[in-house]
C-alpha atoms as a PDB file:
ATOM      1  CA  UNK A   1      10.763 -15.345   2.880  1.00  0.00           C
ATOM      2  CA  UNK A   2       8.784 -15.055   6.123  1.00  0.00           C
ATOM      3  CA  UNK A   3       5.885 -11.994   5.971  1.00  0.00           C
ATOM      4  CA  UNK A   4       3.904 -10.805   7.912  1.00  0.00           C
ATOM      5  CA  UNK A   5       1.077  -8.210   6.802  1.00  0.00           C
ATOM      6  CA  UNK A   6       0.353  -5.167   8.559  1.00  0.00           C
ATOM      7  CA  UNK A   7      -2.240  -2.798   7.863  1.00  0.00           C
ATOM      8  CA  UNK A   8      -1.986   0.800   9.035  1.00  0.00           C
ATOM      9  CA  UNK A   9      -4.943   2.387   9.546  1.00  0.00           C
ATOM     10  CA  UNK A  10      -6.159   5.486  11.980  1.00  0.00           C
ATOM     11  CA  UNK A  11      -9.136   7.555  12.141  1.00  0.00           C
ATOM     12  CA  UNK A  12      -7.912  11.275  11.489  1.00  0.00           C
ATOM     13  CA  UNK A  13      -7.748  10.552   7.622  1.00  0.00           C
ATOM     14  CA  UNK A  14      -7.153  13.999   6.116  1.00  0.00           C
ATOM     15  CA  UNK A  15      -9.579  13.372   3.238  1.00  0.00           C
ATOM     16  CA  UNK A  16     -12.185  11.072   5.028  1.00  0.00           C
ATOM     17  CA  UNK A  17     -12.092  11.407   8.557  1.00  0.00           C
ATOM     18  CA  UNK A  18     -13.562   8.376  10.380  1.00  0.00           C
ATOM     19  CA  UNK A  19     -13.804   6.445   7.010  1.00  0.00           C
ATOM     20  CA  UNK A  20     -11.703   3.314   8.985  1.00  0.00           C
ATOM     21  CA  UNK A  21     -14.877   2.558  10.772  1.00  0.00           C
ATOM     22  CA  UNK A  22     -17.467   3.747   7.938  1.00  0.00           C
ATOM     23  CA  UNK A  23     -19.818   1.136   7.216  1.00  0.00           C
ATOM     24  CA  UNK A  24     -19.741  -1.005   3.937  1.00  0.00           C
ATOM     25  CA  UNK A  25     -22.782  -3.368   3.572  1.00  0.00           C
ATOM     26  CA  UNK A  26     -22.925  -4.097   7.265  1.00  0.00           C
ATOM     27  CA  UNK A  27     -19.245  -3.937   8.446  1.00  0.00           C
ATOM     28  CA  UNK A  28     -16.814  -1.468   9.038  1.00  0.00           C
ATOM     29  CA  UNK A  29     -14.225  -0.678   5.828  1.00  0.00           C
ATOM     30  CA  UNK A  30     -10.965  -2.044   8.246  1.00  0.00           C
ATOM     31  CA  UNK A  31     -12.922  -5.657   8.708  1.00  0.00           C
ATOM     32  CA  UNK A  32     -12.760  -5.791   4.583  1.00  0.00           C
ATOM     33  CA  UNK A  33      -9.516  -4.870   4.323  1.00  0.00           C
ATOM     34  CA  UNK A  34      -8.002  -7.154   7.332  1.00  0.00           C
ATOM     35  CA  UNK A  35     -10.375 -10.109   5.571  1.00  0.00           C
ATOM     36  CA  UNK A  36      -8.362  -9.411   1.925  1.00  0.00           C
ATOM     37  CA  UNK A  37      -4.869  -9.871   3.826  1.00  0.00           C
ATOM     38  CA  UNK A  38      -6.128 -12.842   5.611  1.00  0.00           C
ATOM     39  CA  UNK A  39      -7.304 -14.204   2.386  1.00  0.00           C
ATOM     40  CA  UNK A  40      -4.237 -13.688   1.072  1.00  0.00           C
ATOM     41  CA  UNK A  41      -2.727 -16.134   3.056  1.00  0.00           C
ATOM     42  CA  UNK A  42       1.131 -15.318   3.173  1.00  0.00           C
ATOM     43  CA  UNK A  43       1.507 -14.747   7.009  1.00  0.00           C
ATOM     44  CA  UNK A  44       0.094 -13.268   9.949  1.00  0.00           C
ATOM     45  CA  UNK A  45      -1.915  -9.986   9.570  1.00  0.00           C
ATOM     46  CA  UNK A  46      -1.926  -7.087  11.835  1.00  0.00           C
ATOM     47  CA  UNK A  47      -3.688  -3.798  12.248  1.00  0.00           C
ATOM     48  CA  UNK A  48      -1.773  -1.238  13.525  1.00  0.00           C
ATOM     49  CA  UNK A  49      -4.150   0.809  14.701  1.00  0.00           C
ATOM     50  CA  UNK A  50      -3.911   4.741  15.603  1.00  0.00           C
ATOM     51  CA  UNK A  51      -6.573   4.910  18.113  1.00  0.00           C
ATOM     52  CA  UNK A  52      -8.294   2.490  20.312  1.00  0.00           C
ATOM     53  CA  UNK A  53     -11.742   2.370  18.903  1.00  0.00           C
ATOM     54  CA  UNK A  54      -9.866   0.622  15.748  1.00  0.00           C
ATOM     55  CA  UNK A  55      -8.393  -1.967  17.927  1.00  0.00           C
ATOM     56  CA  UNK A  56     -11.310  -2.811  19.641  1.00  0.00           C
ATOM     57  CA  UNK A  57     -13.176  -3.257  16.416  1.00  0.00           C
ATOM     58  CA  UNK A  58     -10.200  -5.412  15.228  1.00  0.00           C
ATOM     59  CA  UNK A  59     -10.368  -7.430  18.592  1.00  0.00           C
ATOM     60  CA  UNK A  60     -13.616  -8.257  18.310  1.00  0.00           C
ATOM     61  CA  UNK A  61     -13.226  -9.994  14.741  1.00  0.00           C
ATOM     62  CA  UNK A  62     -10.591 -11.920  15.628  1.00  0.00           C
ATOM     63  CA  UNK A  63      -7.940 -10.226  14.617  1.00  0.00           C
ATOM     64  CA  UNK A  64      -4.913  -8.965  16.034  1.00  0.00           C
ATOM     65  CA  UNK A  65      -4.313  -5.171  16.172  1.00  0.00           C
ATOM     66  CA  UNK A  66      -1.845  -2.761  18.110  1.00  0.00           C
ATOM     67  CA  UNK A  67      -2.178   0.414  18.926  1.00  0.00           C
ATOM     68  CA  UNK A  68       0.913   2.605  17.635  1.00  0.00           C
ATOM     69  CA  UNK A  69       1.162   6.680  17.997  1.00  0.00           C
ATOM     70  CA  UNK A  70      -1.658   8.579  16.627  1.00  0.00           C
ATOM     71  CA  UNK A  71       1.194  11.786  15.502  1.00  0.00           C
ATOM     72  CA  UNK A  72       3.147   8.796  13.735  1.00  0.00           C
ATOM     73  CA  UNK A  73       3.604  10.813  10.302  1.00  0.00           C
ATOM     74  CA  UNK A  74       2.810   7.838   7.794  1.00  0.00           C
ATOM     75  CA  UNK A  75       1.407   4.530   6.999  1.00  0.00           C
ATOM     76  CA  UNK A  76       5.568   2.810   6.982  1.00  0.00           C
ATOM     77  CA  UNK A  77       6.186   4.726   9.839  1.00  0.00           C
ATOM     78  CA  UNK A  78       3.098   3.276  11.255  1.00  0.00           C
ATOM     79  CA  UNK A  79       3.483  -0.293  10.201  1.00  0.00           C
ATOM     80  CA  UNK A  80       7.209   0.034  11.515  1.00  0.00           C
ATOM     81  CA  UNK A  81       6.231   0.950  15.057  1.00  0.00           C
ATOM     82  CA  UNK A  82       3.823  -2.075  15.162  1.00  0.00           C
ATOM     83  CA  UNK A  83       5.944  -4.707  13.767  1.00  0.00           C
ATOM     84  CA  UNK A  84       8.355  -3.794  16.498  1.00  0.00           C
ATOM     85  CA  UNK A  85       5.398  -5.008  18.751  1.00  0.00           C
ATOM     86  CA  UNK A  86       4.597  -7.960  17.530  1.00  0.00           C
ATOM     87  CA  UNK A  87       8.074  -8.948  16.558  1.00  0.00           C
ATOM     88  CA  UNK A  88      10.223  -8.220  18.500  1.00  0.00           C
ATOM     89  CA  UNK A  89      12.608 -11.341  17.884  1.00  0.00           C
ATOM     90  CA  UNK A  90      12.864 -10.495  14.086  1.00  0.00           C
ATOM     91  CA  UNK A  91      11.720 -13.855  13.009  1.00  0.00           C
ATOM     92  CA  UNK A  92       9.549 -12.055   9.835  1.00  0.00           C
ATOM     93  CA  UNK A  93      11.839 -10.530   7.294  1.00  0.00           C
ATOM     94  CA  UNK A  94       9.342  -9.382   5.159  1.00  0.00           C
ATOM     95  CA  UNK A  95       6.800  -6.480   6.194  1.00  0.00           C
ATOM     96  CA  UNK A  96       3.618  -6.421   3.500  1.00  0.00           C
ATOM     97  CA  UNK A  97       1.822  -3.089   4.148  1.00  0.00           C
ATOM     98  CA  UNK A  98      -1.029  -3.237   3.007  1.00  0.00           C
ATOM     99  CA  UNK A  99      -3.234   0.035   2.851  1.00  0.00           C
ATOM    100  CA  UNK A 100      -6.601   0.554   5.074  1.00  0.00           C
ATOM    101  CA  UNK A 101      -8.631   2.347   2.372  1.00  0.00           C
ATOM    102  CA  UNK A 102      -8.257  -1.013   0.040  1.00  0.00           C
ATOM    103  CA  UNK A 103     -11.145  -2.942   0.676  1.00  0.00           C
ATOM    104  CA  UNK A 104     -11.876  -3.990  -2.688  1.00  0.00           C
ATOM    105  CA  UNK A 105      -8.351  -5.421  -3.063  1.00  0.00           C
ATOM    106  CA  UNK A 106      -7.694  -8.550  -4.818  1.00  0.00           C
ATOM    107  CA  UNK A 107      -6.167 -11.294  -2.323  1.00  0.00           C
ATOM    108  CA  UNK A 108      -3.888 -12.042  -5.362  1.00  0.00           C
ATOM    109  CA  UNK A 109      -2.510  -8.187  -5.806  1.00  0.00           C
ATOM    110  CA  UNK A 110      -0.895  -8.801  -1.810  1.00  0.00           C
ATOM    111  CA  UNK A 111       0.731 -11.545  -2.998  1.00  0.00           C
ATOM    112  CA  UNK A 112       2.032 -10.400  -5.842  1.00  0.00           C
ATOM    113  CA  UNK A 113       4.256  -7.669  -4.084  1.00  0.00           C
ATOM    114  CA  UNK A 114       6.358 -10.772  -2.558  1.00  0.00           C
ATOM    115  CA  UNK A 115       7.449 -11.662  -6.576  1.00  0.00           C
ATOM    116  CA  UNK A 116       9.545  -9.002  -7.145  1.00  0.00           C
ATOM    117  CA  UNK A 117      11.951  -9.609  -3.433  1.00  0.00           C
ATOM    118  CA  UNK A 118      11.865 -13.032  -4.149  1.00  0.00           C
ATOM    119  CA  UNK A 119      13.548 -12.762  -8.141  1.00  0.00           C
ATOM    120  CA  UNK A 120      16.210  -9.972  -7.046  1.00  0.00           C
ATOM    121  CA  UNK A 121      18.150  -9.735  -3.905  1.00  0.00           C
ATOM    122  CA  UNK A 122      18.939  -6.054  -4.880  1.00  0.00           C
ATOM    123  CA  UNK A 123      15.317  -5.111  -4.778  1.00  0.00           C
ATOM    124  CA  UNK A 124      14.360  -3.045  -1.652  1.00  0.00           C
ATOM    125  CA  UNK A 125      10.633  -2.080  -1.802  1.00  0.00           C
ATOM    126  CA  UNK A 126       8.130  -4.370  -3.447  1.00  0.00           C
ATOM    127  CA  UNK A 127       5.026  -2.399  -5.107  1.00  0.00           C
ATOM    128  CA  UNK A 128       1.881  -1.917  -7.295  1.00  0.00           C
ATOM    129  CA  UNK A 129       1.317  -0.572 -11.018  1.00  0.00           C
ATOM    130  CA  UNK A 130      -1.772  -0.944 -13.246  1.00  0.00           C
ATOM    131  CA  UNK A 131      -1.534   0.195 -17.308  1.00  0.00           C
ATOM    132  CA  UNK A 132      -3.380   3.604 -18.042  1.00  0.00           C
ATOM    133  CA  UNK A 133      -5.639   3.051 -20.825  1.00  0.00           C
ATOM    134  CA  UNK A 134      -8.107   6.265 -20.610  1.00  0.00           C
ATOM    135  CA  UNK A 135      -6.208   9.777 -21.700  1.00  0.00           C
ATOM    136  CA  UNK A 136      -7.905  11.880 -18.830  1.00  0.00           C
ATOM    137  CA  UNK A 137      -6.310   9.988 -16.518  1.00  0.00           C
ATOM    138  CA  UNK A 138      -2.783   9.701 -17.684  1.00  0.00           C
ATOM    139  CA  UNK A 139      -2.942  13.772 -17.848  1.00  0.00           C
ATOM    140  CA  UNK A 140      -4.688  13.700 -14.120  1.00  0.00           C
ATOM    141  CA  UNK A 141      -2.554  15.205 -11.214  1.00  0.00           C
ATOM    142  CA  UNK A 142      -3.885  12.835  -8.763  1.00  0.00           C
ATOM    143  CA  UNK A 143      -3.118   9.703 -10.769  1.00  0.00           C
ATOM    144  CA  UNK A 144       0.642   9.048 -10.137  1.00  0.00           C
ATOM    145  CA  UNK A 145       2.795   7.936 -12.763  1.00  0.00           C
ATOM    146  CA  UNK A 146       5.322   5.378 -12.464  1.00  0.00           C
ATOM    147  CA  UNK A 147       8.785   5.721 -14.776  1.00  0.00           C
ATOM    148  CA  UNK A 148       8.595   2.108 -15.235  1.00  0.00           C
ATOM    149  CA  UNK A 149      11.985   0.198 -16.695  1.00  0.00           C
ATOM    150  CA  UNK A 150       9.978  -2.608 -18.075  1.00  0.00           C
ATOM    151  CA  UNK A 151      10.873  -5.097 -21.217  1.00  0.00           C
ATOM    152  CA  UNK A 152       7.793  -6.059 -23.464  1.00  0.00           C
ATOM    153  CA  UNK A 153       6.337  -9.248 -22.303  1.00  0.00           C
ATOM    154  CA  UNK A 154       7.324  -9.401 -18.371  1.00  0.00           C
ATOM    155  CA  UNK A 155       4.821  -8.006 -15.803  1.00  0.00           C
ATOM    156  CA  UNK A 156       7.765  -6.380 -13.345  1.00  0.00           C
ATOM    157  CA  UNK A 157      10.018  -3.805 -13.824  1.00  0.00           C
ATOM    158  CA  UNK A 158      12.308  -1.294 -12.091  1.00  0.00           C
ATOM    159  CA  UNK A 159      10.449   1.873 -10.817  1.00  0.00           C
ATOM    160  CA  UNK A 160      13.011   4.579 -11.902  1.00  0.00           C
ATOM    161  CA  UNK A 161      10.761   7.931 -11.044  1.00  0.00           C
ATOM    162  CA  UNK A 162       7.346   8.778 -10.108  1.00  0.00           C
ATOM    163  CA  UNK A 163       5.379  11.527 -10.263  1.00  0.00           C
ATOM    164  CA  UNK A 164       1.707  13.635 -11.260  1.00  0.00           C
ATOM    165  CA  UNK A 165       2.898  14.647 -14.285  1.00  0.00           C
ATOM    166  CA  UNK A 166       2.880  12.028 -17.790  1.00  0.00           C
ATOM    167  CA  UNK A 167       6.101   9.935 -17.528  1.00  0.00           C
ATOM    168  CA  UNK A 168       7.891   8.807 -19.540  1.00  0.00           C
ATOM    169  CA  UNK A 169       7.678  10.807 -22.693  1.00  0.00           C
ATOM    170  CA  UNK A 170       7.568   9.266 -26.264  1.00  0.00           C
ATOM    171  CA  UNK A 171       5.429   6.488 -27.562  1.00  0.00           C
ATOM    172  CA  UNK A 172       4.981   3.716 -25.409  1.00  0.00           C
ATOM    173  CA  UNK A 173       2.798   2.474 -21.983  1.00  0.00           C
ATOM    174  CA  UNK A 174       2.054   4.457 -18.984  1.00  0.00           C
ATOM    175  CA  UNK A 175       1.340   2.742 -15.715  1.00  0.00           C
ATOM    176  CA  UNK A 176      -0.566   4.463 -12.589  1.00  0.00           C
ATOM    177  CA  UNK A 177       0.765   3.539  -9.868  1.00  0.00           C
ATOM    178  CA  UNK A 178      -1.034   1.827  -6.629  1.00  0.00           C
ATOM    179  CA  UNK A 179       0.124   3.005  -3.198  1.00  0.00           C
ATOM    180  CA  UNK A 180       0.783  -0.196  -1.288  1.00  0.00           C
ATOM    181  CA  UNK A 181       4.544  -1.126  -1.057  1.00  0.00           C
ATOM    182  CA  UNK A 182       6.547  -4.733   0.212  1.00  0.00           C
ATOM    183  CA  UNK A 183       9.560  -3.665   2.010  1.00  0.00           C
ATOM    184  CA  UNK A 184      12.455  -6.203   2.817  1.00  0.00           C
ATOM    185  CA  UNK A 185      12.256  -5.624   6.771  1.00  0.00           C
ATOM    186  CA  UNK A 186      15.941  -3.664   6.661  1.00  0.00           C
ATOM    187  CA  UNK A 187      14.285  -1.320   3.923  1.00  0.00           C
ATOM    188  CA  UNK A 188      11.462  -0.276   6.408  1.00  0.00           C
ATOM    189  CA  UNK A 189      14.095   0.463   9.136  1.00  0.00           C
ATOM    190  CA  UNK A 190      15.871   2.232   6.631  1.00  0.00           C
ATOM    191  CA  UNK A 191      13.244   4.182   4.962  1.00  0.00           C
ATOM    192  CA  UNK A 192      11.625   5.994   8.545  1.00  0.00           C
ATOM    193  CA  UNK A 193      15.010   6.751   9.530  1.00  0.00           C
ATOM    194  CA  UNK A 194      15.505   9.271   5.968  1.00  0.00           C
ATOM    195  CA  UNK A 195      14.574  12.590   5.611  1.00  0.00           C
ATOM    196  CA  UNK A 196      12.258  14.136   3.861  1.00  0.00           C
ATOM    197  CA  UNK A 197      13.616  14.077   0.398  1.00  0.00           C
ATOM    198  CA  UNK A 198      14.156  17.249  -2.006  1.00  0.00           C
ATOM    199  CA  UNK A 199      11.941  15.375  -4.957  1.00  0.00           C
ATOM    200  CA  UNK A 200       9.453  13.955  -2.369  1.00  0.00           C
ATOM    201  CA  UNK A 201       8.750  17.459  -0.746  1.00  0.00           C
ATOM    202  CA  UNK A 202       8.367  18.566  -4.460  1.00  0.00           C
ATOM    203  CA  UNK A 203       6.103  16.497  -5.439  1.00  0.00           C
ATOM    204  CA  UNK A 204       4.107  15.227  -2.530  1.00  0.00           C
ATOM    205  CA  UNK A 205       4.871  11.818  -3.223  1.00  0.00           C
ATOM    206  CA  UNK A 206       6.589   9.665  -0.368  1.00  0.00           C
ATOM    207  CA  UNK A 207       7.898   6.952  -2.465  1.00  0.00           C
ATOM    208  CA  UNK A 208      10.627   9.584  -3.806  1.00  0.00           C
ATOM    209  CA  UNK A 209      12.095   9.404  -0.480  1.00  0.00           C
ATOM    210  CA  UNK A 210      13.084   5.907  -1.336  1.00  0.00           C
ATOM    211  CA  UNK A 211      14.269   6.810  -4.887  1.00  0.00           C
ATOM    212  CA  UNK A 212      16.212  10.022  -3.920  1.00  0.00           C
ATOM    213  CA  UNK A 213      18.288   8.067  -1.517  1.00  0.00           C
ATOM    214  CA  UNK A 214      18.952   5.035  -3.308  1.00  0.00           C
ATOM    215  CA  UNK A 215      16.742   2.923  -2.580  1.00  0.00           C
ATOM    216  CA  UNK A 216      15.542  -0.054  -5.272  1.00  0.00           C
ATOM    217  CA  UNK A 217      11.637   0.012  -6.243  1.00  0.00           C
ATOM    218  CA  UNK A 218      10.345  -2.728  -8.376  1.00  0.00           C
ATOM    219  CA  UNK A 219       6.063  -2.821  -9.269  1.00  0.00           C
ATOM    220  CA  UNK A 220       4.791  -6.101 -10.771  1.00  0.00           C
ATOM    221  CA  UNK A 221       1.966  -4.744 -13.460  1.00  0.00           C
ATOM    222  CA  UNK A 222      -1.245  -6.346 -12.049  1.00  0.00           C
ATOM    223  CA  UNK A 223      -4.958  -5.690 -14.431  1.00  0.00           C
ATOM    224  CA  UNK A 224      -7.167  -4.431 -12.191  1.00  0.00           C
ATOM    225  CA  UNK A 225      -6.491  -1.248  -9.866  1.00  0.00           C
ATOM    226  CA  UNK A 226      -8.142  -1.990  -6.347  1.00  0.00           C
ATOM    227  CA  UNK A 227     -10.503   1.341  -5.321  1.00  0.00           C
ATOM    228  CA  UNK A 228      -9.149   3.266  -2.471  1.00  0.00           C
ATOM    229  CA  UNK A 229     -11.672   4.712  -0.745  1.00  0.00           C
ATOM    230  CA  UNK A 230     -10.873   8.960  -0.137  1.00  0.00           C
ATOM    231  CA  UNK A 231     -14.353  10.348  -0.629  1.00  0.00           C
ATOM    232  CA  UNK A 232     -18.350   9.171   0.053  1.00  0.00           C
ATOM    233  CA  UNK A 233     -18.386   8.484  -3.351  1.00  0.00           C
ATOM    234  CA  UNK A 234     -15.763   5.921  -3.106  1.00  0.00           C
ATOM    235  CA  UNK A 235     -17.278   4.012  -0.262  1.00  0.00           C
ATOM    236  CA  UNK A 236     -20.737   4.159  -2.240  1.00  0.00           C
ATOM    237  CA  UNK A 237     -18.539   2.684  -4.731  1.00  0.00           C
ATOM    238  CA  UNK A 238     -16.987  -0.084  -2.694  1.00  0.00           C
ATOM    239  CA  UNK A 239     -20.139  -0.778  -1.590  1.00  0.00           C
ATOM    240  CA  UNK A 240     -21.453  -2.024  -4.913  1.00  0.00           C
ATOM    241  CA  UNK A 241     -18.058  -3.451  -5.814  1.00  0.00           C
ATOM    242  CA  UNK A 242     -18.567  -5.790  -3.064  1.00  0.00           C
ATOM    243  CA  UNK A 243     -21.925  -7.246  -3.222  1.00  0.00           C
ATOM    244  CA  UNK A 244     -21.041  -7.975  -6.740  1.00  0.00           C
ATOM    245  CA  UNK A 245     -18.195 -10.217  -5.650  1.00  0.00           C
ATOM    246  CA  UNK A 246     -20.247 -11.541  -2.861  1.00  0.00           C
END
């Protein structure tokens, strides 16, 4: 496989606005995040960027960032308009998207999406899961649950269904899943071109899209969930997260 990372980012976040350039112990939350997928070391990284201030930041680290379409609906979309930019010949097959509110991310979580694309040929979309443990948040709406076909013992399994409510029933493991997602680079194409899908508008979960129409999911079971960063809290949170690591 040949990837390349790219992380979509913009600063009109619906939940944080701005939080792209919000600082985190002296540097701006995109330069953590474009530092975990060059640690990761698995191919080029980009930021695609939805306004300029966010490339110029990028720029100035070293990095390489496009800008893409601020009205572009979504982080694939997103990541899809930029990798036609920086690839135009085709020579990476794999696109690793890796989230801009995941500064705390493990290096070792981005390459662990590629596992999954690598074992199956039939396997689309590569992406995240951790194992709920704590009862409030396996009955939380805002902790998605993965339908995950998984035999005891292995760490990846087919996604078969996600959603906010507690899946699957009957004794057994839940997993919560982690929004970041490996797509083959014919999946991508694939995916922006689909509608909006029945289950996906019914849930508010994108990843349905893929599901609805198709589409193979596999999530490798990783141990510790990376913190996304929606609120103030969160970045206070990150903050302290990453001085302890430093």
């Amino acid at each position: 496989m040949r990837p390349i990372v790219i992380i979509p980012t913009r600063l009109g976040s619906t939940r944080l606005p701005g939080k792209a350039l919000m600082d985190i112990n002296g540097r701006p939350m995109i330069a953590h995040v474009w530092r975990r997928g060059v640690e990761a070391d698995i191919g080029p990284v980009v930021v695609a960027c939805g306004d300029q201030q966010i490339v110029d930041v990028v720029r100035d680290l070293g990095g390489q960032a496009v800008l893409t379409d601020a009205t572009l609906p979504s982080g694939s979309d997103r990541a899809h308009a930029a990798l036609g930019l920086v690839d135009p010949d085709e020579r990476h097959d794999v696109v690793v998207v890796l989230q801009g509110d995941l500064p705390t991310i493990d290096p070792t979580a981005i390459q662990a999406t590629l596992a999954p694309l690598d074992r199956d040929a039939q396997c689309a979309i590569a992406t995240l899961a951790t194992e709920i443990e704590d009862p409030l948040e396996l009955q939380a709406p805002q902790v998605v649950k993965i339908a995950l076909a998984i035999r005891p013992g292995e760490t990846t399994g087919r996604a078969v269904y996600f959603s906010r409510m507690v899946i699957p029933a009957g004794a057994g493991k839940h997993y919560h899943h982690i929004g970041m997602y490996t797509y083959r680079r014919e999946a991508l194409a694939r995916y922006i071109s689909l509608p909006r899908g029945v289950l996906e508008q019914r849930e508010n979960l994108e990843q349905l899209r893929a599901i609805e129409f198709g589409m193979r999911i596999d999530a490798v079971v990783i141990q510790t969930e990376p913190l996304g960063v929606d609120t103030v809290a969160d970045l206070e949170r990150a903050k302290v997260l990453l001085t302890t690591r430093s």
